[in-house]
Protein backbone atom coordinates (compact mmCIF):
# COMPACT_ATOMS: atom_id res chain seq x y z
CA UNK A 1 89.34 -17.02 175.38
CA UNK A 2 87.70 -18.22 178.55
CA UNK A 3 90.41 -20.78 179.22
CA UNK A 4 93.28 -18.17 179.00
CA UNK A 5 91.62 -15.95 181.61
CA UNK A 6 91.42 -19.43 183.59
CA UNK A 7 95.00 -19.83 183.10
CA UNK A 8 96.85 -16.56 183.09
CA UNK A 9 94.13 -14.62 185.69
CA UNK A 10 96.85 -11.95 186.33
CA UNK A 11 97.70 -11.60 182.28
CA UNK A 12 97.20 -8.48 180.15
CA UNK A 13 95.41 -9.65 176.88
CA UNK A 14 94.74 -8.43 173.82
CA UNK A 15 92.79 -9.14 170.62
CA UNK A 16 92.70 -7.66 167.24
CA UNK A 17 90.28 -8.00 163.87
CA UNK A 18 90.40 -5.86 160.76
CA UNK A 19 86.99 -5.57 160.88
CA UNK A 20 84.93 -2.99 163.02
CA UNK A 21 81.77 -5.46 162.92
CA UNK A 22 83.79 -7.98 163.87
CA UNK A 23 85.27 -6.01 166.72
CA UNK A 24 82.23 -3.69 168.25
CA UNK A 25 79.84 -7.45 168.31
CA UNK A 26 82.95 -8.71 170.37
CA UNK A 27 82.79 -6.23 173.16
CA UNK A 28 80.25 -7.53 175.31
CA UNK A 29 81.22 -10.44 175.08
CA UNK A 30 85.22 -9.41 175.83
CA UNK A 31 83.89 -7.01 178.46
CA UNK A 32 81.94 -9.83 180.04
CA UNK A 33 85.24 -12.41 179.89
CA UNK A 34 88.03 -10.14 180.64
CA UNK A 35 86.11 -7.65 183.38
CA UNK A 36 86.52 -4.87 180.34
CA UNK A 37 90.38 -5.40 180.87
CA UNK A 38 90.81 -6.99 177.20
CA UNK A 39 93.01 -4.44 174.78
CA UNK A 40 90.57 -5.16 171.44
CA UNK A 41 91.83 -3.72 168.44
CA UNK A 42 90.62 -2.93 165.13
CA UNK A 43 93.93 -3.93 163.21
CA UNK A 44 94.92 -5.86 160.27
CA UNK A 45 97.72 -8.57 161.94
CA UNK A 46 99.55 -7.71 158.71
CA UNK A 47 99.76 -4.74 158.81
CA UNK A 48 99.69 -3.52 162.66
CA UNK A 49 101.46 -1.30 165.46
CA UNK A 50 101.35 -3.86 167.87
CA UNK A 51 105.05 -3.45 170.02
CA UNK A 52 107.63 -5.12 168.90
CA UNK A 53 108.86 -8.30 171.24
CA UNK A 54 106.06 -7.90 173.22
CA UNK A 55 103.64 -10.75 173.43
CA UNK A 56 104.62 -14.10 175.50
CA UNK A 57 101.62 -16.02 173.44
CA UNK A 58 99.75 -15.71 170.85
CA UNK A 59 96.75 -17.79 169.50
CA UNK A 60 94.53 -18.08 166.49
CA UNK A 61 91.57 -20.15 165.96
CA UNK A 62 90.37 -20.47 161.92
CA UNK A 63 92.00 -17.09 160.57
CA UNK A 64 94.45 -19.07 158.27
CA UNK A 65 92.53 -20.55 155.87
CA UNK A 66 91.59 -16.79 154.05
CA UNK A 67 95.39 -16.38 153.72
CA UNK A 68 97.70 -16.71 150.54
CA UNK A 69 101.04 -18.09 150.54
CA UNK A 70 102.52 -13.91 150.57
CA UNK A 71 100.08 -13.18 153.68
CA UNK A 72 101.07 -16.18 155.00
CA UNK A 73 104.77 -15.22 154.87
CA UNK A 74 103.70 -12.02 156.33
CA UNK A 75 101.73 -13.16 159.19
CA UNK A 76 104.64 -15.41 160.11
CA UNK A 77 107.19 -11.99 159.98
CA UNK A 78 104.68 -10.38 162.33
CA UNK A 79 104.60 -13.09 164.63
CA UNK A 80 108.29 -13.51 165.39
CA UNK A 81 108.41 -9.74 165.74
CA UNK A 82 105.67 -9.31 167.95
CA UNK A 83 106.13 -12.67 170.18
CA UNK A 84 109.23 -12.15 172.73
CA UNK A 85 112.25 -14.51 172.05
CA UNK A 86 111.02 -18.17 173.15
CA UNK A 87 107.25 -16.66 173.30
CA UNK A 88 104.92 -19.41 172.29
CA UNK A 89 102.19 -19.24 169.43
CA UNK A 90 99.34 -21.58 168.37
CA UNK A 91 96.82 -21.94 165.36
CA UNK A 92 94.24 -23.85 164.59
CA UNK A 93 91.66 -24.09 161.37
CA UNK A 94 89.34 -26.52 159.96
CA UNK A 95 91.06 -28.93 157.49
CA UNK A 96 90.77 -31.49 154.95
CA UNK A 97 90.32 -35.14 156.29
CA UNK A 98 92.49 -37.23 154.41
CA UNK A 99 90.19 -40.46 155.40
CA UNK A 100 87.91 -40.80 152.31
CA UNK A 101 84.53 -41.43 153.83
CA UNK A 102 85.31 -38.79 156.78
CA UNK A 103 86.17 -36.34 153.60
CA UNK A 104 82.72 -37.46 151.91
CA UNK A 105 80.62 -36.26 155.34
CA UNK A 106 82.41 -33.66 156.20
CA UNK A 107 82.43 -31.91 153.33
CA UNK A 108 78.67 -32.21 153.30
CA UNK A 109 78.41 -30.90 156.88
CA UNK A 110 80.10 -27.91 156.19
CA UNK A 111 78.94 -26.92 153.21
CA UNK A 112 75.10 -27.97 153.30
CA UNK A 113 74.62 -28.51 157.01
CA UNK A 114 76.75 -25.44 158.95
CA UNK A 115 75.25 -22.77 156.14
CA UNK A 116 71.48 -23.83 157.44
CA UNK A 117 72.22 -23.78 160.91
CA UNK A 118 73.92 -19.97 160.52
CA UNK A 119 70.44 -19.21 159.05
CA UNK A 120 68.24 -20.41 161.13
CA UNK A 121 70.79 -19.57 164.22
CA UNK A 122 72.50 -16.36 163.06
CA UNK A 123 70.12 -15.49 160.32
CA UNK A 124 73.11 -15.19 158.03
CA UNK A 125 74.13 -17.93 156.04
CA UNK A 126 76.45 -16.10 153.94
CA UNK A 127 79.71 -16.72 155.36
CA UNK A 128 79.02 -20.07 156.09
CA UNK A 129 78.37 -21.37 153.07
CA UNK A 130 81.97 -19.59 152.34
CA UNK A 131 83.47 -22.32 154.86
CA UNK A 132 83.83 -25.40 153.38
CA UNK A 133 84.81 -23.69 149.98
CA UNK A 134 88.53 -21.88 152.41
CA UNK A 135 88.76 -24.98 153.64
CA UNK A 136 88.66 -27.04 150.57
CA UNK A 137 91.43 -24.67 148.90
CA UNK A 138 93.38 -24.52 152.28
CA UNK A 139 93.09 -28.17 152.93
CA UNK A 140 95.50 -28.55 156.05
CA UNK A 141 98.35 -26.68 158.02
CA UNK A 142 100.93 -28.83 156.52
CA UNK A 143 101.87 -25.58 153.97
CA UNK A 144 102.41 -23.99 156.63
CA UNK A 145 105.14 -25.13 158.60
CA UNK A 146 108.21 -24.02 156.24
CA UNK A 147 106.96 -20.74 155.91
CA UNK A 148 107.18 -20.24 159.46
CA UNK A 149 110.64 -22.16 159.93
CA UNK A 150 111.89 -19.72 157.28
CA UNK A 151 110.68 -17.04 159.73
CA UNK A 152 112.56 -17.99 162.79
CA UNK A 153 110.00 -19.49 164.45
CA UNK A 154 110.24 -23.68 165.89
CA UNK A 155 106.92 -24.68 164.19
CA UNK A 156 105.24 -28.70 164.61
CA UNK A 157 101.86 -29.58 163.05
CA UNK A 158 99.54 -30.80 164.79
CA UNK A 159 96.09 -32.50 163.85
CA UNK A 160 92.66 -32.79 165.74
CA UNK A 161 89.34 -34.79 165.06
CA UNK A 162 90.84 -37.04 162.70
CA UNK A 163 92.22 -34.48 160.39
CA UNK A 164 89.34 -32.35 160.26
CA UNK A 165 91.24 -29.80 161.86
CA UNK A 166 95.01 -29.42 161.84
CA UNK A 167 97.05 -26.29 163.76
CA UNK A 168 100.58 -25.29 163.77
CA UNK A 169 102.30 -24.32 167.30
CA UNK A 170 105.93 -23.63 168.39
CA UNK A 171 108.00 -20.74 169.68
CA UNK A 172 110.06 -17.95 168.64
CA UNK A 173 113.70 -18.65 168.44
């Protein structure tokens, strides 16, 4: 979020999570960032009140991978509406590798490796150990891309750290 403030230092932002936790641990943080001027939300992107053909970007970093192929038609509804016509949009999650070998050790680092580190860092390795089982079922972006051409919405794939992490980005038509 840092590197939007960078960018856009005169921009209104906003950010939204369906869960309170989720939201109330983010507001130092936010408040810290954004000089309290961040709009954070406790909303479900599927289900929302956000203004129509308001937003002129709108970015995601590993929310898809929870998502079934009906929320992912969803979210992509929600995202034409909400983005203004040519507003741009960007997503990124943590993928499959399609290398073999890279598969073999990164699988291992996130499912044996990134649970003990959220213990020993977070105290929590719940969710983490959660990761690499999304991502295995997700495996890359790839799905992705007609759902959101069906949606309106000029969509590319695009793939970082050797496939371990794939996105999606485009516009609104």
């Amino acid at each position: 979020m840092e590197i939007f403030k960078r960018k856009f230092p005169n921009s209104n932002f906003y950010a939204l999570d369906f869960s309170t936790e989720m939201v109330n641990q983010s507001k130092l943080k936010a408040d810290k960032i954004f000089d309290k001027k961040l709009n954070l939300l406790c909303e479900n992107i599927l289900q929302n009140q956000l203004e129509s053909n308001h937003f002129d970007i709108i970015s995601c970093a590993y929310g898809l991978k929870t998502f079934n192929n009906e929320q992912l038609e969803i979210l992509a509804k929600e995202i034409n509406r909400i983005l203004k016509p040519n507003g741009k949009f960007s997503f990124v999650e943590v993928s499959k590798p399609k290398n073999k070998l890279l598969f073999i050790c990164y699988q291992f680092y996130l499912s044996k490796i990134i649970p003990i580190l959220g213990k020993l860092f977070l105290g929590n390795p719940n969710d983490y150990k959660m990761l690499w089982i999304y991502t295995k079922n997700f495996e890359t972006c790839d799905k992705i891309i007609e759902i959101f051409r069906k949606n309106n919405l000029n969509v590319k794939l695009d793939t970082y750290f050797f496939g371990c992490a794939t996105g999606i980005s485009g516009y609104k038509l």
